[in-house]
Protein backbone atom coordinates (compact mmCIF):
# COMPACT_ATOMS: atom_id res chain seq x y z
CA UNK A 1 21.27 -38.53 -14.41
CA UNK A 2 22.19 -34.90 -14.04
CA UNK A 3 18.85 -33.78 -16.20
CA UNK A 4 16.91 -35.59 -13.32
CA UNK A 5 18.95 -34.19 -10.81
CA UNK A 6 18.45 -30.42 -12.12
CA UNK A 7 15.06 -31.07 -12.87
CA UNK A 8 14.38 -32.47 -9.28
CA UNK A 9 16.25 -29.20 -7.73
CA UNK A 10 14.08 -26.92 -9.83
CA UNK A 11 10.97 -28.77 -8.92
CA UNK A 12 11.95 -28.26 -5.08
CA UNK A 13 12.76 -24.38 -5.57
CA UNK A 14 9.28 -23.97 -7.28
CA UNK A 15 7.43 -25.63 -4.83
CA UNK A 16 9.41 -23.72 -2.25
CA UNK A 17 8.68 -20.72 -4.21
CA UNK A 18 4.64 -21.12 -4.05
CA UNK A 19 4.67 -22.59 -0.14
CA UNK A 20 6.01 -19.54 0.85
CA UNK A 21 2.82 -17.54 -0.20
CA UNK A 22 -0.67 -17.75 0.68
CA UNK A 23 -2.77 -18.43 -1.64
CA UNK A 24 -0.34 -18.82 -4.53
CA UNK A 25 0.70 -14.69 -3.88
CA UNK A 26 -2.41 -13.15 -5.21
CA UNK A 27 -2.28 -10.44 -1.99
CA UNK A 28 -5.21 -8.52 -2.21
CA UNK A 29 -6.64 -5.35 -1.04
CA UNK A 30 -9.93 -4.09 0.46
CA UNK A 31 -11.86 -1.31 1.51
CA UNK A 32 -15.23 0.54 1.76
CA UNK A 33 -15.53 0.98 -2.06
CA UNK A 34 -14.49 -1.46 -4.66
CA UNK A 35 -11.50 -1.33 -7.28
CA UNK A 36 -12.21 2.37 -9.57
CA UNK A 37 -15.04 2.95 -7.97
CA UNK A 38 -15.83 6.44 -6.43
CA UNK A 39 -13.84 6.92 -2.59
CA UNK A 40 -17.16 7.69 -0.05
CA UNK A 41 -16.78 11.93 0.50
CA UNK A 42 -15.96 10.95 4.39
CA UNK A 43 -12.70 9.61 3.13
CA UNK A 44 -11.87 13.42 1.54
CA UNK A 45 -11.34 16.71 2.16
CA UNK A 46 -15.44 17.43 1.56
CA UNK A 47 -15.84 14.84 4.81
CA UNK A 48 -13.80 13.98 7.63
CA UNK A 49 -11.06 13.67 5.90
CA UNK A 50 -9.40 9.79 7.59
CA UNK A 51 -8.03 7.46 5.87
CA UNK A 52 -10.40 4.92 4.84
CA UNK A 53 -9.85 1.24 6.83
CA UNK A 54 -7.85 -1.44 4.59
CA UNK A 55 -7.66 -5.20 4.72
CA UNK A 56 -4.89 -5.96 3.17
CA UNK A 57 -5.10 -10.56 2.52
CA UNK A 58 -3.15 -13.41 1.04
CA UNK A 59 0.23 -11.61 2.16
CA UNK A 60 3.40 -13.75 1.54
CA UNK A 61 4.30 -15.62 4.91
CA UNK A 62 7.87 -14.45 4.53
CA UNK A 63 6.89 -10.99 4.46
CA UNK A 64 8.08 -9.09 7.61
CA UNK A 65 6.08 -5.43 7.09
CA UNK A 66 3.82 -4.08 4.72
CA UNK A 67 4.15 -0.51 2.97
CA UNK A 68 1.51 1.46 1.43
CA UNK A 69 2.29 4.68 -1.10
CA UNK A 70 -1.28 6.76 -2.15
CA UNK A 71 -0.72 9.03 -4.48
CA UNK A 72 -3.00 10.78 -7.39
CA UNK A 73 -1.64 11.06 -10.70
CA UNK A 74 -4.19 13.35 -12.13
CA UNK A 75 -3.34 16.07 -10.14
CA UNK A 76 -2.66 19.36 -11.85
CA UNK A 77 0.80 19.65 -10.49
CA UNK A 78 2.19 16.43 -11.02
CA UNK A 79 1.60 13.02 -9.34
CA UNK A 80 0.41 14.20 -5.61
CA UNK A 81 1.34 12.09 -2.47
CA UNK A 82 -2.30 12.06 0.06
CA UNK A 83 -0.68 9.17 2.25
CA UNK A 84 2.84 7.08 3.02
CA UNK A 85 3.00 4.36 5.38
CA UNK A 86 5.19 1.67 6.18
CA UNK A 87 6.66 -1.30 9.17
CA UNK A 88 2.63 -2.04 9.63
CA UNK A 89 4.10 -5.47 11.15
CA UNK A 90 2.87 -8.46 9.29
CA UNK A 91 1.08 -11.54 11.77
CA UNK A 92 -0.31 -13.88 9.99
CA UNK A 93 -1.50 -13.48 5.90
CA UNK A 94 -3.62 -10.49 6.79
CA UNK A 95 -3.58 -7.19 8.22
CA UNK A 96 -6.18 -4.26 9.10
CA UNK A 97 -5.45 -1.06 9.10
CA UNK A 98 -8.45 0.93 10.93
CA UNK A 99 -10.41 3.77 9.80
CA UNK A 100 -9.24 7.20 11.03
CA UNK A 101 -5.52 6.30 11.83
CA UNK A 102 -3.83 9.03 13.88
CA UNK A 103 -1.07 10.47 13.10
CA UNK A 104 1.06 9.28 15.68
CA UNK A 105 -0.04 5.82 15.22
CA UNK A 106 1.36 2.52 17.29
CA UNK A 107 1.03 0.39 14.51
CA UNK A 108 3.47 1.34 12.11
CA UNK A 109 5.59 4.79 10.81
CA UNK A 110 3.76 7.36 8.40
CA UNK A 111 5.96 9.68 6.37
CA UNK A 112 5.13 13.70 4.71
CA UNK A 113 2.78 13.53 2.52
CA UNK A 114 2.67 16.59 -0.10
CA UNK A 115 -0.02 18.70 1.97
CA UNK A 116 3.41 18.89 3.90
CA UNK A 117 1.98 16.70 7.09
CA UNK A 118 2.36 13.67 8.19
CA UNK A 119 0.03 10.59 7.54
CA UNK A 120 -3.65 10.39 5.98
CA UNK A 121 -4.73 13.43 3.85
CA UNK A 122 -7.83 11.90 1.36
CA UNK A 123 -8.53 13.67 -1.64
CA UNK A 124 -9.06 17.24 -2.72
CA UNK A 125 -8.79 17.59 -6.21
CA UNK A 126 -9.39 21.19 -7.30
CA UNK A 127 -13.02 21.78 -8.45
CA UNK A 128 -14.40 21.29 -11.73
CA UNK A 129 -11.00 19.39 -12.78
CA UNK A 130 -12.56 16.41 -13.35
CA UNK A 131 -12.45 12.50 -11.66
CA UNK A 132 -9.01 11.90 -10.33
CA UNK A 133 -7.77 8.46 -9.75
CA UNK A 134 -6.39 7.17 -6.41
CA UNK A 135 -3.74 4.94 -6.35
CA UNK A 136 -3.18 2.87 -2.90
CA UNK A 137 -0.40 0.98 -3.80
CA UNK A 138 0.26 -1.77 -0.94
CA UNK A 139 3.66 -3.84 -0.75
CA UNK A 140 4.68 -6.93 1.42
CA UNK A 141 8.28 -6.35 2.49
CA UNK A 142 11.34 -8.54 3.56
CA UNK A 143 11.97 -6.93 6.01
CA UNK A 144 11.39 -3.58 8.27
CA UNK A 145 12.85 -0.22 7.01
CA UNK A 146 14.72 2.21 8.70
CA UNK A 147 13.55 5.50 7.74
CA UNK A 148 13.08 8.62 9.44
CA UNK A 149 9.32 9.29 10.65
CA UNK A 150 9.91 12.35 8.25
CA UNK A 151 10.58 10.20 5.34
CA UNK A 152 8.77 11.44 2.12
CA UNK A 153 7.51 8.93 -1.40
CA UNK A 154 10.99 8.94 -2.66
CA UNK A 155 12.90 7.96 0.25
CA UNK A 156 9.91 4.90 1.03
CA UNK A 157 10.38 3.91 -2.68
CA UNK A 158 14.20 3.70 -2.47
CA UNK A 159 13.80 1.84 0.74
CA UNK A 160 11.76 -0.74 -0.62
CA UNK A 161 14.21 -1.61 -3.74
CA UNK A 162 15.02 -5.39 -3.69
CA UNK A 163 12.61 -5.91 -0.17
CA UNK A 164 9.22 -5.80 -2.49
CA UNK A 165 7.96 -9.80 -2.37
CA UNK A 166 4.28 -8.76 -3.54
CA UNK A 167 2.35 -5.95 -4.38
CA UNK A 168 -1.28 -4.65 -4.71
CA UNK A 169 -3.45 -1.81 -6.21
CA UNK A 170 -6.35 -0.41 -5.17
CA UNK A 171 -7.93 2.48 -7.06
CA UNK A 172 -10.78 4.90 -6.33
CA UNK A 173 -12.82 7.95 -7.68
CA UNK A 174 -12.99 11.33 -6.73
CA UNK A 175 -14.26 14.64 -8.19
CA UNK A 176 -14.85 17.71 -6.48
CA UNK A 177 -17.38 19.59 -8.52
């Protein structure tokens, strides 16, 4: 009796579990170019330099905000931070985020990235130091975070401890020869 009792329970919690996402928690990620393929030079620092626009899909339906980290980890320096973002409220399973964000945007908070500024810097490797890879790294959140509109990688990541229910990746190419 107890077996079927526990097994009943667990049966509930799992199908709690996989109600609570959208299809089944695969969240995905779009944009403009595909997954590691090359980021179109009006996303960089050779163009107009704005972010490119995401669609961000399947997001958890207890997720209250969405978080995104870019960051390059070929970078000569170290792994560089072109773009933080985070509180992008969530309304539904999917959310936009526009080409050419400002800024100052009403949508959510963007933090420092390493060219010192805040929001969308694209990328600028160095010339003739080969294809760099870059990482958008998108998370659906429990909640919002309270973080300083100055708020760099580090502080977003610490934030985020224990609030991440599902996470994406998309990368793309750039060289600067």
């Amino acid at each position: 009796m107890i077996k079927k009792a526990l097994l009943a329970a667990l049966m509930i919690i799992f199908l709690l579990m996989i109600s609570s996402c959208k299809g089944g928690g695969n969240m995905k990620v779009e944009s403009v170019f595909k997954d590691n393929e090359f980021i179109p030079k009006k996303y960089t620092c050779m163009g107009s330099n704005v972010n490119p626009p995401l669609v961000i899909s399947n997001i958890p339906r207890n997720a209250k905000s969405v978080a995104i980290i870019m960051d390059d980890p070929d970078a000569p320096v170290g792994t560089f931070v072109h773009w933080i973002l985070w509180n992008l409220i969530v309304d539904g399973d999917e959310v936009k985020i526009n080409e050419g964000l400002p800024r100052k945007a009403s949508c959510c908070e963007q933090g420092i990235n390493d060219f010192g500024r805040i929001g969308y810097d694209g990328p600028c490797p160095p010339r003739g130091h080969g294809v760099h890879h870059y990482h958008i790294k998108v998370y659906a959140l429990d909640t919002k975070l309270n973080l300083p509109s100055k708020a760099t990688k580090k502080a977003l990541e610490n934030a985020m401890k224990g609030h991440i229910l599902s996470q994406v990746e998309l990368v793309g190419l750039f060289e600067r020869k």
